[in-house]
N, C-alpha and C. Protein backbone atom coordinates (compact mmCIF):
# COMPACT_ATOMS: atom_id res chain seq x y z
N UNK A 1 42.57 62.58 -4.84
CA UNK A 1 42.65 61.74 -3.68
C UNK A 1 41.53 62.03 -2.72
N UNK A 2 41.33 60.80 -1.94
CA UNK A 2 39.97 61.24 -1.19
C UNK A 2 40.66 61.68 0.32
N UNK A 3 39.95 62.57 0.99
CA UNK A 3 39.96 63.07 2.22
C UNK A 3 39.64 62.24 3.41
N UNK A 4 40.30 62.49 4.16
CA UNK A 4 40.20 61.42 5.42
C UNK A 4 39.12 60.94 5.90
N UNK A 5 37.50 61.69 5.68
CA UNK A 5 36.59 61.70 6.27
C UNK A 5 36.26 61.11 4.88
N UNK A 6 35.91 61.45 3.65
CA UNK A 6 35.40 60.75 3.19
C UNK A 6 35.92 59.33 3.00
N UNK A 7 36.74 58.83 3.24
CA UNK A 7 37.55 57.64 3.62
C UNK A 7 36.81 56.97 4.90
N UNK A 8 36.48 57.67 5.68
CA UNK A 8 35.64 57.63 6.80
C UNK A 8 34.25 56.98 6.80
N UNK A 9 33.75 58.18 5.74
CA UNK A 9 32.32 57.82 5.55
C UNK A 9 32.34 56.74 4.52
N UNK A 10 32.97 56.54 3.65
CA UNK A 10 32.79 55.31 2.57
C UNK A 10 33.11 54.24 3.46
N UNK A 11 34.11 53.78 4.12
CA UNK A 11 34.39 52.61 5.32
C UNK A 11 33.12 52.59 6.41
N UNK A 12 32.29 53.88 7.20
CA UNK A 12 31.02 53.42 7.18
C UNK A 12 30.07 53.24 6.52
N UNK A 13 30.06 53.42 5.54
CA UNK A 13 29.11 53.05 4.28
C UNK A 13 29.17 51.25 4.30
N UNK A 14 30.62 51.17 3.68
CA UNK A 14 30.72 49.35 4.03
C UNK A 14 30.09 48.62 5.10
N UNK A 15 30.96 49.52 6.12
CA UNK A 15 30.11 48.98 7.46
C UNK A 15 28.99 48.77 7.46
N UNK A 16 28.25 49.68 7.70
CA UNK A 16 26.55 49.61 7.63
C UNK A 16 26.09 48.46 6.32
N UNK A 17 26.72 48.68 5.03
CA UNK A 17 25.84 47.50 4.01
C UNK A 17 26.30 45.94 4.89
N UNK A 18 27.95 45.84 5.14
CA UNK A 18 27.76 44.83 5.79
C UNK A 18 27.34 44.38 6.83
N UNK A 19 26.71 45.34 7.87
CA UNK A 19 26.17 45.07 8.94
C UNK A 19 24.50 44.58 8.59
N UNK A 20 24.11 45.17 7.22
CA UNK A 20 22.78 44.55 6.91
C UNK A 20 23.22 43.32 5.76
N UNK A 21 23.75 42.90 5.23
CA UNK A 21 23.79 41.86 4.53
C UNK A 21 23.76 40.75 5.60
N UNK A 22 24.65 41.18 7.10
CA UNK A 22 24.88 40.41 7.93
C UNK A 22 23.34 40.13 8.24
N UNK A 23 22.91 40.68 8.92
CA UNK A 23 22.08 40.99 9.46
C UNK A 23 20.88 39.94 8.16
N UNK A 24 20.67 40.47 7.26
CA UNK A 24 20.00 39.72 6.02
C UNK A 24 20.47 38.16 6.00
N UNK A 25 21.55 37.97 6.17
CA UNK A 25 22.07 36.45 5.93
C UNK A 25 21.77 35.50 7.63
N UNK A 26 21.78 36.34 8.72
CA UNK A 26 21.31 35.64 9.65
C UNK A 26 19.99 35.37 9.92
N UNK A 27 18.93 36.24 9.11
CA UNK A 27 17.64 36.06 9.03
C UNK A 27 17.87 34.73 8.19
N UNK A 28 17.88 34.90 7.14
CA UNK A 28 17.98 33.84 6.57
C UNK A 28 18.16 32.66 6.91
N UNK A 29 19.29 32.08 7.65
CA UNK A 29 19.92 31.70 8.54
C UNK A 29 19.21 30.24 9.45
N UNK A 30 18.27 31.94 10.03
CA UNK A 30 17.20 31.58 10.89
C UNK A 30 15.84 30.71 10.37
N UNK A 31 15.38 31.33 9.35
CA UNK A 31 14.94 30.49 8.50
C UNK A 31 15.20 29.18 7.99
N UNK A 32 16.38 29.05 7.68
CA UNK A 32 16.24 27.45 7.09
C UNK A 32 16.53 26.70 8.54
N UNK A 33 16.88 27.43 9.16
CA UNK A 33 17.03 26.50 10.63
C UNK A 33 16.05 25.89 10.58
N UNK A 34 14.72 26.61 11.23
CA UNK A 34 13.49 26.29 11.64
C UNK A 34 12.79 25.73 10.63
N UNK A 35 12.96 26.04 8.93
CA UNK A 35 12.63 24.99 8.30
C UNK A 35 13.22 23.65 8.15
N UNK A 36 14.66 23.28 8.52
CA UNK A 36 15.10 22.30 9.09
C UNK A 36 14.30 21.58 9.95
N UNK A 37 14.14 22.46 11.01
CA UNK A 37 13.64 21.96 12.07
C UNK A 37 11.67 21.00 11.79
N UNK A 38 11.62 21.72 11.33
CA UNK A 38 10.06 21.52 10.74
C UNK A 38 9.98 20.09 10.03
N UNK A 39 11.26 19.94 9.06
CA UNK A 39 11.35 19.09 8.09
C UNK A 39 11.64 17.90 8.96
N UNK A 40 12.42 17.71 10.26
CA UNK A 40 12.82 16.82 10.38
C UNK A 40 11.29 16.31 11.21
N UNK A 41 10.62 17.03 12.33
CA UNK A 41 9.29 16.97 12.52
C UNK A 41 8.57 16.08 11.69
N UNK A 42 8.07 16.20 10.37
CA UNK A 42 7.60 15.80 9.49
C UNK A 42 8.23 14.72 8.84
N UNK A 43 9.17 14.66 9.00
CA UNK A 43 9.96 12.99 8.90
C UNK A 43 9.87 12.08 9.81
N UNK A 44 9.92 12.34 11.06
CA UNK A 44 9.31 11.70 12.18
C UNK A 44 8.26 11.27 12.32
N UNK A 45 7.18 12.02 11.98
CA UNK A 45 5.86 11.49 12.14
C UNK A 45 5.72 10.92 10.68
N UNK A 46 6.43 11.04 9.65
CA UNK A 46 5.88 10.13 8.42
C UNK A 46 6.56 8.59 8.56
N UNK A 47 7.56 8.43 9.62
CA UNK A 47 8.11 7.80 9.93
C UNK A 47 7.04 7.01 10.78
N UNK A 48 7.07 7.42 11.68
CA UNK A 48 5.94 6.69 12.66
C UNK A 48 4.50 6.46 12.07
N UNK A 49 4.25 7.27 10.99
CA UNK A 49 3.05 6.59 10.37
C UNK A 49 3.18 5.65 9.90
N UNK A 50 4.13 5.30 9.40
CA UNK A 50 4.81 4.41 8.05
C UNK A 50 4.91 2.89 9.38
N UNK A 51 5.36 2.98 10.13
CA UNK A 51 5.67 2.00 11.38
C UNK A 51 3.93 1.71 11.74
N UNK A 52 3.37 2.49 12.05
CA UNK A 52 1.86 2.44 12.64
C UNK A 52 1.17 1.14 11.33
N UNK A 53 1.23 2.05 9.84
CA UNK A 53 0.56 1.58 8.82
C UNK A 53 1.85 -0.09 8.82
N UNK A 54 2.97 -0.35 8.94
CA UNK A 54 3.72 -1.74 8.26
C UNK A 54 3.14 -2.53 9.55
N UNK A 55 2.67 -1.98 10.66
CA UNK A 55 2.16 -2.88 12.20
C UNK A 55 1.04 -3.12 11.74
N UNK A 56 0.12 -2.42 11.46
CA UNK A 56 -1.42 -2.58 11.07
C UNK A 56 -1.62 -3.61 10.03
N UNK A 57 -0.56 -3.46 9.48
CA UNK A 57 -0.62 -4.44 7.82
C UNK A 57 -0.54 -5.69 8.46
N UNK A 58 0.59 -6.06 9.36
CA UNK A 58 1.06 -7.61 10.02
C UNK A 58 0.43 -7.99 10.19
N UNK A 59 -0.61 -7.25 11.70
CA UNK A 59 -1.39 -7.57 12.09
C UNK A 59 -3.15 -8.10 11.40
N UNK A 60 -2.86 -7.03 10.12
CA UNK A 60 -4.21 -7.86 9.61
C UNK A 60 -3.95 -9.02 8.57
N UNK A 61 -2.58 -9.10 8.21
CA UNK A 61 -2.35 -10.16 7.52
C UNK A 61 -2.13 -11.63 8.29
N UNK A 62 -2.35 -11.41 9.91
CA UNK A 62 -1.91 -12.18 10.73
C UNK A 62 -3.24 -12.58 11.15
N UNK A 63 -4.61 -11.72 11.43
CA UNK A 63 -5.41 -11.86 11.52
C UNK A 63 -6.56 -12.61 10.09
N UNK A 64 -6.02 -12.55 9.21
CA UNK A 64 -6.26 -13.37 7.86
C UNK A 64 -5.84 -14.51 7.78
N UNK A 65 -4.93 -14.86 8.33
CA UNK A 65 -4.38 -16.14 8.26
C UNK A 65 -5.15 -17.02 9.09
N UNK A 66 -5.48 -16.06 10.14
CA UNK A 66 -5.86 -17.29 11.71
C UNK A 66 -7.14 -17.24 11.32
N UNK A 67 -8.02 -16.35 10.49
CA UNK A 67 -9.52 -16.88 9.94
C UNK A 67 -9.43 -17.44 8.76
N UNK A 68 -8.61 -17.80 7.82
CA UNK A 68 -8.38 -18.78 7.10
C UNK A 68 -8.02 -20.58 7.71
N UNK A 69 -7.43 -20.10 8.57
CA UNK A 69 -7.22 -21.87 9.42
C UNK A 69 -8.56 -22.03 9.74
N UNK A 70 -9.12 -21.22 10.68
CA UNK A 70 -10.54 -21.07 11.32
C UNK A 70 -11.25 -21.71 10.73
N UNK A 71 -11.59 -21.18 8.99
CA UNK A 71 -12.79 -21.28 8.11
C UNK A 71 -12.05 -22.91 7.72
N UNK A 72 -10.58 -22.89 7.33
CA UNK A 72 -10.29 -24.36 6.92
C UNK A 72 -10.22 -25.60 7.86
N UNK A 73 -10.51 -25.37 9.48
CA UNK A 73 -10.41 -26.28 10.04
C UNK A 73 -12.31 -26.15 10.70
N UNK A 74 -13.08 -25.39 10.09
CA UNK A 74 -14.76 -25.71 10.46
C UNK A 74 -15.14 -26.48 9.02
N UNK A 75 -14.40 -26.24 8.10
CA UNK A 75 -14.18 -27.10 6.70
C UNK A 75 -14.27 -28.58 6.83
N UNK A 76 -12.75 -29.07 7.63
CA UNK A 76 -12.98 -30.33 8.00
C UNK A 76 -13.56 -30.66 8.81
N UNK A 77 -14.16 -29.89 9.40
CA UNK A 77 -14.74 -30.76 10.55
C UNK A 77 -16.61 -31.15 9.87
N UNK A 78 -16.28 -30.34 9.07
CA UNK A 78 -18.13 -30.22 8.15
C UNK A 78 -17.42 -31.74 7.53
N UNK A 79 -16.39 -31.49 6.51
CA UNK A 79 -15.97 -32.70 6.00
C UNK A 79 -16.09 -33.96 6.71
N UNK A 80 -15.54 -33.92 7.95
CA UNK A 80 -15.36 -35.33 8.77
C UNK A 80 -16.84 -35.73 8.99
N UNK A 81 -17.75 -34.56 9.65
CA UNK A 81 -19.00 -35.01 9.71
C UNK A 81 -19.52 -35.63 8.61
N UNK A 82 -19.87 -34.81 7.56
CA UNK A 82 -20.41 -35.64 6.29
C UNK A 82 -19.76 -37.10 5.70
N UNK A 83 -18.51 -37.21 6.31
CA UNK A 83 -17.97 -38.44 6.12
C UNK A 83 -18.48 -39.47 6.88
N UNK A 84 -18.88 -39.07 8.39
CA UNK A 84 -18.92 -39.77 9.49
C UNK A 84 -20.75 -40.53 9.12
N UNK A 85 -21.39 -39.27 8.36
CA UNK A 85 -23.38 -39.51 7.97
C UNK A 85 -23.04 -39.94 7.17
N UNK A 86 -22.19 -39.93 6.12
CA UNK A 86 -22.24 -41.61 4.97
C UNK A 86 -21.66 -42.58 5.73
N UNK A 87 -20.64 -42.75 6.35
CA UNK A 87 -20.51 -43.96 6.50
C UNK A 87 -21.72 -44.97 7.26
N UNK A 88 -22.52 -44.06 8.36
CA UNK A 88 -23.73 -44.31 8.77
C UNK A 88 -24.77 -44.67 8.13
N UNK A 89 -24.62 -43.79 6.96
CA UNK A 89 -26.08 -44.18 6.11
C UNK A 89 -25.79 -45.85 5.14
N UNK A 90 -24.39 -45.39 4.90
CA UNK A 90 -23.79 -46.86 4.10
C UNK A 90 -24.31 -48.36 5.05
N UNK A 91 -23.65 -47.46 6.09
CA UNK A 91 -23.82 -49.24 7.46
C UNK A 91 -25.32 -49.22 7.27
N UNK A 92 -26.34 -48.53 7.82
CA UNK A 92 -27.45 -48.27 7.61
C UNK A 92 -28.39 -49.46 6.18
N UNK A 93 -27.65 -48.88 4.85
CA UNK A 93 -28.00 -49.13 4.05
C UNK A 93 -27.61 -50.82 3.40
N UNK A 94 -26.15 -51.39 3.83
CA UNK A 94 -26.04 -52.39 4.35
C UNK A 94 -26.50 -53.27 5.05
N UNK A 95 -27.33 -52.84 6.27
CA UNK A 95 -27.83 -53.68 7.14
C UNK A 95 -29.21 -54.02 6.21
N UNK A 96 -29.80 -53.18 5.52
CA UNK A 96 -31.29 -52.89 4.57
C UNK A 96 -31.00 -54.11 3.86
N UNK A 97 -29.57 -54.41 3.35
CA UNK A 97 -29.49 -55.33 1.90
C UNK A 97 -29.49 -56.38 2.37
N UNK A 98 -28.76 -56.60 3.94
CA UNK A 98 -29.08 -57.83 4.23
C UNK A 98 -30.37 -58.49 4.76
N UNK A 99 -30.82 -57.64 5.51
CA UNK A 99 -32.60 -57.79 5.74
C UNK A 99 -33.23 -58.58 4.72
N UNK A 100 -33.20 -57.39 3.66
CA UNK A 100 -33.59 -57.52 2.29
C UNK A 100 -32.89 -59.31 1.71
N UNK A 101 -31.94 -59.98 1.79
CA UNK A 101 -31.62 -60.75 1.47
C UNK A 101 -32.52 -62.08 2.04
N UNK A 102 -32.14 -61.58 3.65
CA UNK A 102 -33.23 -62.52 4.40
C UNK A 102 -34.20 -62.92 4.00
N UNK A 103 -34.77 -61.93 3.55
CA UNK A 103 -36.34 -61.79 3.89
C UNK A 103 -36.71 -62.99 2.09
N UNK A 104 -36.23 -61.99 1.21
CA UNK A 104 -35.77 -63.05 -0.22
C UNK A 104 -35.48 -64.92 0.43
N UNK A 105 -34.38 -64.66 1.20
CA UNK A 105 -34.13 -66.52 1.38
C UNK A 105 -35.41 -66.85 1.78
N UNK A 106 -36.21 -66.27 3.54
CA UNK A 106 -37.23 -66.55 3.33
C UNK A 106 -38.87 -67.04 2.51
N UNK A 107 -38.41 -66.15 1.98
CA UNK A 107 -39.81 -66.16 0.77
C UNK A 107 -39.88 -67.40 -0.22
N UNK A 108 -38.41 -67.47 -0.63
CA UNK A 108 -38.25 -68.50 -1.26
C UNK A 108 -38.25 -69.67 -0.46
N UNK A 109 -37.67 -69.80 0.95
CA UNK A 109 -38.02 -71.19 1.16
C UNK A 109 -39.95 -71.28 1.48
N UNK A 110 -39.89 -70.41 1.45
CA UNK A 110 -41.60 -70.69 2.18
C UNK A 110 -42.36 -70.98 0.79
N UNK A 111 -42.09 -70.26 -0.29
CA UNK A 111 -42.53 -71.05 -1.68
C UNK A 111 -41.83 -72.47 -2.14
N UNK A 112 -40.91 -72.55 -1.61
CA UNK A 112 -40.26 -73.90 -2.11
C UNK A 112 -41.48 -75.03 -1.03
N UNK A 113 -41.71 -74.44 -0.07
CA UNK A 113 -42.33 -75.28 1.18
C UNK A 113 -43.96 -75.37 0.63
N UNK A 114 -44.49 -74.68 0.04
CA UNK A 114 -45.92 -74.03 -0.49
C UNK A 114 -45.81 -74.64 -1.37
N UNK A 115 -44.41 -75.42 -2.24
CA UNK A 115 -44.86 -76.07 -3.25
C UNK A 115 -44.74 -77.48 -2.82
N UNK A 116 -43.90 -77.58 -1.89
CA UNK A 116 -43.98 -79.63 -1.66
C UNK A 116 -44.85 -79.95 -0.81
N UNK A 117 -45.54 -78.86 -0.04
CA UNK A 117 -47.18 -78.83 0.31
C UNK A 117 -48.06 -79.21 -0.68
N UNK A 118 -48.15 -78.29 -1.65
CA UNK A 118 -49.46 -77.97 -2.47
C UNK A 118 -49.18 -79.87 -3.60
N UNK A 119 -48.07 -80.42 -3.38
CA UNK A 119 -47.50 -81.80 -4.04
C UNK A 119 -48.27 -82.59 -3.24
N UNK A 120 -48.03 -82.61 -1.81
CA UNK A 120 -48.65 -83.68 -1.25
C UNK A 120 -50.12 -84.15 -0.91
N UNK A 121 -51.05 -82.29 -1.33
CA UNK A 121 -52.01 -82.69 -1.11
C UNK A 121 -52.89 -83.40 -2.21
């Protein structure tokens, strides 16, 4: 049988290992706290990057759009112009055919006239 003291000293023996296991497990403890803590840090800001980068995206997909109208509405307006210089050159070229027609009726009556001249003399 064991003696009172060594009963003593083995119950501080316990003591003391459990006062350092304790002691070991609150370090520990402490540790994943602050790596907790760290982790959630780093979720936050991957968070807010992630928000920064899906804003940046809108915005340049928003800014793509409005220089796509841009480029498609200096498009038509090139279009309307070039529509607007043919139809000009058409009227233009119209007015030429009728000139041109004139000038034909002319010729011919003035030869039809050159010939009941050149009859009478």
């Amino acid at each position: 049988m064991q003696t009172h003291t060594e009963e003593e000293e083995e119950l501080r023996g316990f003591r003391e290992l459990h006062q350092a296991e304790r002691e070991q497990l609150q370090e520990v403890i402490a540790t994943l706290k602050n790596d907790i803590e760290t982790i959630k840090r780093q979720k936050r800001r991957i968070e807010e990057e992630r928000d920064t980068f899906i804003e940046m995206r809108e915005k340049a997909k928003a800014k793509k759009r409005k220089l796509k109208e841009i480029l498609n509405s200096d498009k038509l307006v090139r279009i309307r112009e070039l529509e607007e210089a043919k139809r000009e050159v058409q009227e233009r070229l119209k007015k030429k055919e009728t000139e041109l027609y004139k000038y034909k009726f002319k010729i011919k009556d003035l030869q039809k006239t050159k010939q009941v001249l050149t009859h009478r003399t």
